[in-house]
Protein backbone atom coordinates (compact mmCIF):
# COMPACT_ATOMS: atom_id res chain seq x y z
CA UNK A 1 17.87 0.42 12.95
CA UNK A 2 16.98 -2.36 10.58
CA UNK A 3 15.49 -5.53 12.13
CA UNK A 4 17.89 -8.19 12.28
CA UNK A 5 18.42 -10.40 8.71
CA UNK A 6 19.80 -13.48 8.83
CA UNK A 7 23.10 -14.20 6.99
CA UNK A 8 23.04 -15.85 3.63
CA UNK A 9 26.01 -17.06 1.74
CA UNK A 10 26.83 -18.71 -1.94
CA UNK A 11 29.52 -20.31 -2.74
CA UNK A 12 30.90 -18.61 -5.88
CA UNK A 13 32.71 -21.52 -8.33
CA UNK A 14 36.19 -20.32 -9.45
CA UNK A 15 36.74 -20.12 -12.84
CA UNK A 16 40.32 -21.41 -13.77
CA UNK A 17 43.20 -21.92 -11.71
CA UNK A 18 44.39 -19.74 -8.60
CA UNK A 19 47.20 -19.24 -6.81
CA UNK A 20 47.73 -17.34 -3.40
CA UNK A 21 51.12 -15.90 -2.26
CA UNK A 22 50.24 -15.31 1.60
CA UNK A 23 52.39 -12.99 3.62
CA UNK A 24 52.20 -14.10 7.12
CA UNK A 25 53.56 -11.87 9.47
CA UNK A 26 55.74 -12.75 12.75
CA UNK A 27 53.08 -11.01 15.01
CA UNK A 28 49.15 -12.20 15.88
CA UNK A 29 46.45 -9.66 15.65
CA UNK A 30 43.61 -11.57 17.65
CA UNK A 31 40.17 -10.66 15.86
CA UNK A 32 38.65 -9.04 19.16
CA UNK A 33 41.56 -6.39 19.19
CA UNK A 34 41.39 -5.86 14.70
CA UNK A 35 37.42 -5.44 15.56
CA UNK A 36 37.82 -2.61 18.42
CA UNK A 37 39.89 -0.35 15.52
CA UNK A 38 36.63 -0.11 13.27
CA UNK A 39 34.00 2.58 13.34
CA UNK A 40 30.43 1.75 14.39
CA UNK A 41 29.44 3.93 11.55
CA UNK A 42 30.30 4.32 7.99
CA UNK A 43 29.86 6.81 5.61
CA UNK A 44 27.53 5.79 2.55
CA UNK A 45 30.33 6.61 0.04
CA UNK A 46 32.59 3.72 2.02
CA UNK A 47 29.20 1.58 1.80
CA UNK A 48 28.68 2.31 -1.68
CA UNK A 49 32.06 1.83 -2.70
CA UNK A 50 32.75 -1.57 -0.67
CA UNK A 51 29.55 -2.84 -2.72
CA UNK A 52 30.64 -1.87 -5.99
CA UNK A 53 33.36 -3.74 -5.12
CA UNK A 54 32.03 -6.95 -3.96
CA UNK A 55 30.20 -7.54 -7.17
CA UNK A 56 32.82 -7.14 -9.23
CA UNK A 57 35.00 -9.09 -6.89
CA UNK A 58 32.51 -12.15 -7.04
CA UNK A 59 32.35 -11.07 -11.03
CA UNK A 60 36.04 -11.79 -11.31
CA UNK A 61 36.01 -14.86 -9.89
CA UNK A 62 32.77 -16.72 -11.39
CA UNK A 63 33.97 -15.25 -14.75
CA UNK A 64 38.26 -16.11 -14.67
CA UNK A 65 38.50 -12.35 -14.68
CA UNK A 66 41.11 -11.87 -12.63
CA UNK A 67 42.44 -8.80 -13.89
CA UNK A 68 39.81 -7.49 -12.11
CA UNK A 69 40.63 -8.32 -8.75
CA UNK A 70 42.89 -5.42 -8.46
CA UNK A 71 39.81 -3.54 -8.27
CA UNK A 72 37.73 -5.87 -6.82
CA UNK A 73 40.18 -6.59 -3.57
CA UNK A 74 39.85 -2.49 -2.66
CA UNK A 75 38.25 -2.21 0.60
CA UNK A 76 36.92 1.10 2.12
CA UNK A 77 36.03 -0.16 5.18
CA UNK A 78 38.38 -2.37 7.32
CA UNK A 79 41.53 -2.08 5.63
CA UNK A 80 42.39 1.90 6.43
CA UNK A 81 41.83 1.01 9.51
CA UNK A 82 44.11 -2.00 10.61
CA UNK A 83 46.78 -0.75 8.13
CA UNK A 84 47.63 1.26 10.69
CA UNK A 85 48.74 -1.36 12.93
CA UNK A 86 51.60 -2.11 10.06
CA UNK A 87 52.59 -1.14 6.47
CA UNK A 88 49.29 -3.25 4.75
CA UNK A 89 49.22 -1.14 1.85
CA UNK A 90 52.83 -1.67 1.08
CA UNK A 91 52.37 -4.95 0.86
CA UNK A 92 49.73 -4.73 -0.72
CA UNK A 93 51.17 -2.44 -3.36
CA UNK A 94 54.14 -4.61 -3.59
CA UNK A 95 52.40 -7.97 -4.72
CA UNK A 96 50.50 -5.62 -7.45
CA UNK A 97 53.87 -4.42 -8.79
CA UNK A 98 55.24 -8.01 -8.22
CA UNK A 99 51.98 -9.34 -10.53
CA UNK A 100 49.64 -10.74 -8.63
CA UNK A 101 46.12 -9.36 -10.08
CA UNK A 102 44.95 -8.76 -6.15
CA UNK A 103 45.74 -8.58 -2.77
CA UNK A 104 44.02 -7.72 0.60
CA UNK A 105 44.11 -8.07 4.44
CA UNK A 106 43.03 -11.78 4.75
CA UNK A 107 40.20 -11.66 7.45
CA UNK A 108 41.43 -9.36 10.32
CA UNK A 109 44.85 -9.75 9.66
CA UNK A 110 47.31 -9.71 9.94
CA UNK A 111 48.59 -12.00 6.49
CA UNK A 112 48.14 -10.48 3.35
CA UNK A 113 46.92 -12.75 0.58
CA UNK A 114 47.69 -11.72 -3.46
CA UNK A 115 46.17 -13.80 -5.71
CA UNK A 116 47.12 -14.36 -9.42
CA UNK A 117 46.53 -17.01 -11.72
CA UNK A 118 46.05 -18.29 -15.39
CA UNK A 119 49.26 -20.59 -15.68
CA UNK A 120 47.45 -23.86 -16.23
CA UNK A 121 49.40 -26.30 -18.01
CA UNK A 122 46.27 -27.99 -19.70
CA UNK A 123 45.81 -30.71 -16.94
CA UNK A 124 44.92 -28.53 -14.49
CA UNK A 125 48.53 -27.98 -12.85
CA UNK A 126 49.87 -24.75 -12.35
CA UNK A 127 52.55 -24.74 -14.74
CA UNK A 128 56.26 -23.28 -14.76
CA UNK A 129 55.44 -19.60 -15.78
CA UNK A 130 52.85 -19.58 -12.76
CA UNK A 131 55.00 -21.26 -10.38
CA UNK A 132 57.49 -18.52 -11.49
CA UNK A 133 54.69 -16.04 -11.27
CA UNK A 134 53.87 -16.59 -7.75
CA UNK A 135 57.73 -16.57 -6.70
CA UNK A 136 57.85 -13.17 -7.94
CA UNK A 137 54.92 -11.82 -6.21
CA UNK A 138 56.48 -13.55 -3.12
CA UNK A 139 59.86 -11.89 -3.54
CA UNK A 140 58.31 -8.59 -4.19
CA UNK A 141 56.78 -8.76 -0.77
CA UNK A 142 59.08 -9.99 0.90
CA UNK A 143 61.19 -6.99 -0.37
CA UNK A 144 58.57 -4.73 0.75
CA UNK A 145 58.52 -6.25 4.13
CA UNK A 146 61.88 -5.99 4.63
CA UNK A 147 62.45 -2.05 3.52
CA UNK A 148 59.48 -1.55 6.22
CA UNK A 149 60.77 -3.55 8.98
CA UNK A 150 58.01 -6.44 9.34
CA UNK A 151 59.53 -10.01 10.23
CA UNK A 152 57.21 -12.79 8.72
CA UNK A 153 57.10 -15.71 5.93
CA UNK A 154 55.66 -16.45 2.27
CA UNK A 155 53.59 -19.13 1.91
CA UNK A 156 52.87 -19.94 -1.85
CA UNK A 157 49.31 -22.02 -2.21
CA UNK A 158 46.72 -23.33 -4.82
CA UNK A 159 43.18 -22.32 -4.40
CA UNK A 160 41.17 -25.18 -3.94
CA UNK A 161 37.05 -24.47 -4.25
CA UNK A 162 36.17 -26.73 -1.51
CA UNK A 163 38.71 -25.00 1.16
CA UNK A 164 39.55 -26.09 4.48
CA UNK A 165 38.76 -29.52 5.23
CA UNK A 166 39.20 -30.98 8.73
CA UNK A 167 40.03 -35.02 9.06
CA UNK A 168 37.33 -37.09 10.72
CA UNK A 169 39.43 -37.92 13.28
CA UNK A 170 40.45 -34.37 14.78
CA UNK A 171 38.11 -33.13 17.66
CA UNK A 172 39.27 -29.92 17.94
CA UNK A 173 41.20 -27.56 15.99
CA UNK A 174 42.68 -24.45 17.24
CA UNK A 175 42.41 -22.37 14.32
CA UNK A 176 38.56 -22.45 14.50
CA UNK A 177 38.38 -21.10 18.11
């Protein structure tokens, strides 16, 4: 094996405005048990293809190319394997048709976050057409959810670049466990 390298991380800047259209389904899938479903091996095509499409994924963003996130969001090597647990490439296909330029298993799942964008009103508000945008993506999954039997709500959200921020005052947080 290769010795241990330590992780290393870059914030990429986000060109333009974002929105996310989250699916959030009714059910938990604790990371532990979304971990256990994935092989301890992968085959260098999966490899190859998962880096292709990190680069362009970090491409899209640092450029405001977010056309390309519907290639950039394909995954070869998680994603196969928790869609089994429920219909994630419905949903996924669903927030495509409904115009998002992207969508993916957030983390381990189980929400599903589409992304689409480039409805700035000049100020740096999402304007009408992307507000619109974003309900349609929403509706479209929802739809999709629906046909396949999954119970779970839309939650529509700007992308901020300096994410989650926790107030001074709370000691503990439950989501970070």
């Amino acid at each position: 094996p290769a010795p241990a390298m330590p992780w290393l991380a870059q914030r990429v800047p986000i060109a333009g405005d974002v929105t996310a259209v989250l699916f959030i389904p009714d059910f938990e899938l604790p990371t532990k048990e979304a971990r256990a479903l994935l092989a301890d091996e992968i085959p260098r095509a999966d490899a190859v293809h998962n880096i292709s499409r990190a680069a362009m994924l970090v491409h899209a963003f640092s450029s405001g190319r977010l056309d390309l996130l519907r290639w950039g969001s394909q995954d070869a090597l998680h994603q196969p394997q928790r869609g089994t647990l429920f219909p994630l490439f419905p949903l996924i296909n669903g927030a495509l048709q409904g115009g998002a330029h992207g969508a993916w298993l957030s983390g381990a799942g189980p929400t599903v976050c589409a992304l689409l964008g480039g409805h700035e009103d000049g100020g740096g508000d999402v304007d009408a057409v992307g507000r619109f945008a974003a309900e349609e993506v929403a509706e479209s999954m929802r739809a999709v959810a629906a046909a396949e039997g999954v119970q779970g709500r839309i939650a529509i959200v700007p992308v901020v670049e300096g994410g989650v921020e926790l107030d001074d005052e709370d000691d503990h947080d439950p989501l970070f466990d």
